[in-house]
Protein backbone atom coordinates (compact mmCIF):
# COMPACT_ATOMS: atom_id res chain seq x y z
CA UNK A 1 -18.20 66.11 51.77
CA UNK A 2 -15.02 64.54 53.72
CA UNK A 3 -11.92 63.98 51.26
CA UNK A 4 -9.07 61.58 52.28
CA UNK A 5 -6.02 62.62 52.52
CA UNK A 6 -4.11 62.46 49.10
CA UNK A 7 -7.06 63.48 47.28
CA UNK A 8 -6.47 65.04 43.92
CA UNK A 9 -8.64 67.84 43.39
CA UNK A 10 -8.76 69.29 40.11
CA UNK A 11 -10.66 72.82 39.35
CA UNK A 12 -11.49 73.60 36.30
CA UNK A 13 -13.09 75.65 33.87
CA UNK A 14 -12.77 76.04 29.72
CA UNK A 15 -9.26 77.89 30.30
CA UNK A 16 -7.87 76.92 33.50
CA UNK A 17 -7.07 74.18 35.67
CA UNK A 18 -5.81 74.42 39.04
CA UNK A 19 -4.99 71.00 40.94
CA UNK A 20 -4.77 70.32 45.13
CA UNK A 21 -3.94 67.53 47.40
CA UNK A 22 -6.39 67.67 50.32
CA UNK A 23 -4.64 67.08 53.47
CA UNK A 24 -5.55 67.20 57.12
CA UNK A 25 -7.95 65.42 59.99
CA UNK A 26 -11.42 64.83 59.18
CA UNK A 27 -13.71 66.87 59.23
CA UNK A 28 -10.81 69.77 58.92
CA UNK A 29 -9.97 69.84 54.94
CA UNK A 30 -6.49 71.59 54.23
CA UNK A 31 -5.76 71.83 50.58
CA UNK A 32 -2.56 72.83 49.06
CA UNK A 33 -2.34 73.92 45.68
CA UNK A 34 -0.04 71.93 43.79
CA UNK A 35 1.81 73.64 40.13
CA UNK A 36 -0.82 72.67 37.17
CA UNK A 37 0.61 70.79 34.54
CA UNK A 38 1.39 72.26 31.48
CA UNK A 39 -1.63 72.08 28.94
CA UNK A 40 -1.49 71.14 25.64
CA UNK A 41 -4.50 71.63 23.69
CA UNK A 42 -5.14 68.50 22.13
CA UNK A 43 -7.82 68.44 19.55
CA UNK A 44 -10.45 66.17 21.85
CA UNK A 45 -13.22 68.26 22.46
CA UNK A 46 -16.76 67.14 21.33
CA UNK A 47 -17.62 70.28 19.88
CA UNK A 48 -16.09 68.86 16.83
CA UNK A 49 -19.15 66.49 16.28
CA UNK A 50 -21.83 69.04 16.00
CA UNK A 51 -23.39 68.79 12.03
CA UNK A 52 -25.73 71.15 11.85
CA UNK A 53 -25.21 75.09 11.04
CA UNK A 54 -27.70 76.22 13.88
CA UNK A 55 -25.68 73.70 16.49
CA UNK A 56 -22.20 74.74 15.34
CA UNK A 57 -20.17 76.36 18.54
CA UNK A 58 -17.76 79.06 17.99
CA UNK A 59 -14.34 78.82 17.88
CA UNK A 60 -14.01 80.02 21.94
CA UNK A 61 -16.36 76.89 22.85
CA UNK A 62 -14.79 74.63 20.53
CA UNK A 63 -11.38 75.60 22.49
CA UNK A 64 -12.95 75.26 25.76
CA UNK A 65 -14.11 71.77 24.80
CA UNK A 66 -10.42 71.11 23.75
CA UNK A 67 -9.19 72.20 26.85
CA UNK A 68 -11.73 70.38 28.75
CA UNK A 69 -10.69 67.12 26.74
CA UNK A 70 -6.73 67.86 27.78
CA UNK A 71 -7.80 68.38 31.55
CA UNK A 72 -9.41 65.16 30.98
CA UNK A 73 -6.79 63.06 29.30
CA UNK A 74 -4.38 64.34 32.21
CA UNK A 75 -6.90 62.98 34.95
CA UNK A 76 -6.97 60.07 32.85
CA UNK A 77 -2.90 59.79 32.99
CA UNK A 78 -3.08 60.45 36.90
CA UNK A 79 -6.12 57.98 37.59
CA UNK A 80 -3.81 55.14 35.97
CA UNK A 81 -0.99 55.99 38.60
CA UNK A 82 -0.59 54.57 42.37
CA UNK A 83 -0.17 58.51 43.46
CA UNK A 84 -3.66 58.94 44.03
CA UNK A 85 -6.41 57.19 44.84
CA UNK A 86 -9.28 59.45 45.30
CA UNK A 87 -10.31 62.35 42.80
CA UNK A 88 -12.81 65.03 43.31
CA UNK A 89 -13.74 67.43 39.88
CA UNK A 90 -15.19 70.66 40.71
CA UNK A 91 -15.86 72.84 37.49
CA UNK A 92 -18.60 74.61 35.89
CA UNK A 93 -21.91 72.07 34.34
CA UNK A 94 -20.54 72.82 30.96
CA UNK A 95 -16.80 72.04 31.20
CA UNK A 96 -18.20 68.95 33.96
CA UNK A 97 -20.09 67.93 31.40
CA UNK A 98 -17.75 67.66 28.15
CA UNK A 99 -15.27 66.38 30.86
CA UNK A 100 -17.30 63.08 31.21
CA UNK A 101 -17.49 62.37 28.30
CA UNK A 102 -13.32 61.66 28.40
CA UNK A 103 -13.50 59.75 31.88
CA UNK A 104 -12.32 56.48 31.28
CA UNK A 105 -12.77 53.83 34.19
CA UNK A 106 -10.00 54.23 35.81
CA UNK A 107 -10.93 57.34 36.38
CA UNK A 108 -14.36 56.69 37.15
CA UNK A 109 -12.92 54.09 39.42
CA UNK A 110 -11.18 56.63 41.68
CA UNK A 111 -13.91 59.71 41.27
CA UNK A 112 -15.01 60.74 45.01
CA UNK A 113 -17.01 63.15 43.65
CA UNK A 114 -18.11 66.27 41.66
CA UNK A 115 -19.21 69.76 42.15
CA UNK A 116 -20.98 71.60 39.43
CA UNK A 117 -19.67 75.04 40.08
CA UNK A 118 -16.98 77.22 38.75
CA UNK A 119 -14.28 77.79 41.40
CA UNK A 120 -11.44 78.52 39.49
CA UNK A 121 -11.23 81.74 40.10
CA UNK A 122 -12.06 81.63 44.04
CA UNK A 123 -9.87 81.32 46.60
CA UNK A 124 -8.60 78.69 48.04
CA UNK A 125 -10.79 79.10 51.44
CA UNK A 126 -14.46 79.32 49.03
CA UNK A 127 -13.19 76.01 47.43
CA UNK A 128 -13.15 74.47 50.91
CA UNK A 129 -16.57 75.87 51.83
CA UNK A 130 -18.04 74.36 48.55
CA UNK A 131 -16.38 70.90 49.11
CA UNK A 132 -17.54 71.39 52.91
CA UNK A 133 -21.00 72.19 51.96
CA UNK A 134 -21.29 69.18 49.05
């Protein structure tokens, strides 16, 4: 995959969120890691809706899924401003997934992309190689 400049990539997981701005000359991707927002856990995470006994997550997932909905809700907020006009999401299939169910279409609007893996503990050159390799 080839970002624009100004991207906004956000990495993610249940816990952790680390955000870049992809600069450079296509096809060469430099991405510089910007300070993550301070998180707080708002109480948005679908694991809330689960009825039944046998479905009902733990209290880690039902955090992650809180977190997930405050990493959304700030993509959200940044989607609605002029900064940026391309997003890509890379994060693990489960956080991905309780992420879209918070997109709203602004967001959607500006999404260049996803990556179903979890990078948020690699370094900044492995994230390259898996936006490279998308």
């Amino acid at each position: 995959m080839i970002l624009k400049n100004d991207t906004l990539v956000a990495v993610t997981d249940g816990e952790r969120l680390r955000l870049f701005k992809s600069k450079g000359h296509e096809p060469h991707l430099e991405l510089i890691e910007m300070d993550g927002p301070a998180m707080d856990r708002i109480h948005a995470g679908s694991g809330g809706r689960h009825r039944s006994s046998t479905a009902k997550p733990d209290d880690a997932r039902l955090r992650e899924d809180d977190f997930a909905g405050s990493v959304a809700a700030y993509l959200n907020d940044q989607a609605a401003e002029p900064t940026y006009e391309h997003l890509l999401v890379i994060a693990d299939r489960r956080t991905l997934g309780e992420l879209r169910k918070h997109y709203q279409p602004v967001l959607i609007a500006k999404l260049a992309g996803e990556v179903g893996k979890d990078f948020v503990k690699q370094s900044v050159e492995s994230i390259k190689n898996a936006i490279a390799a998308s």
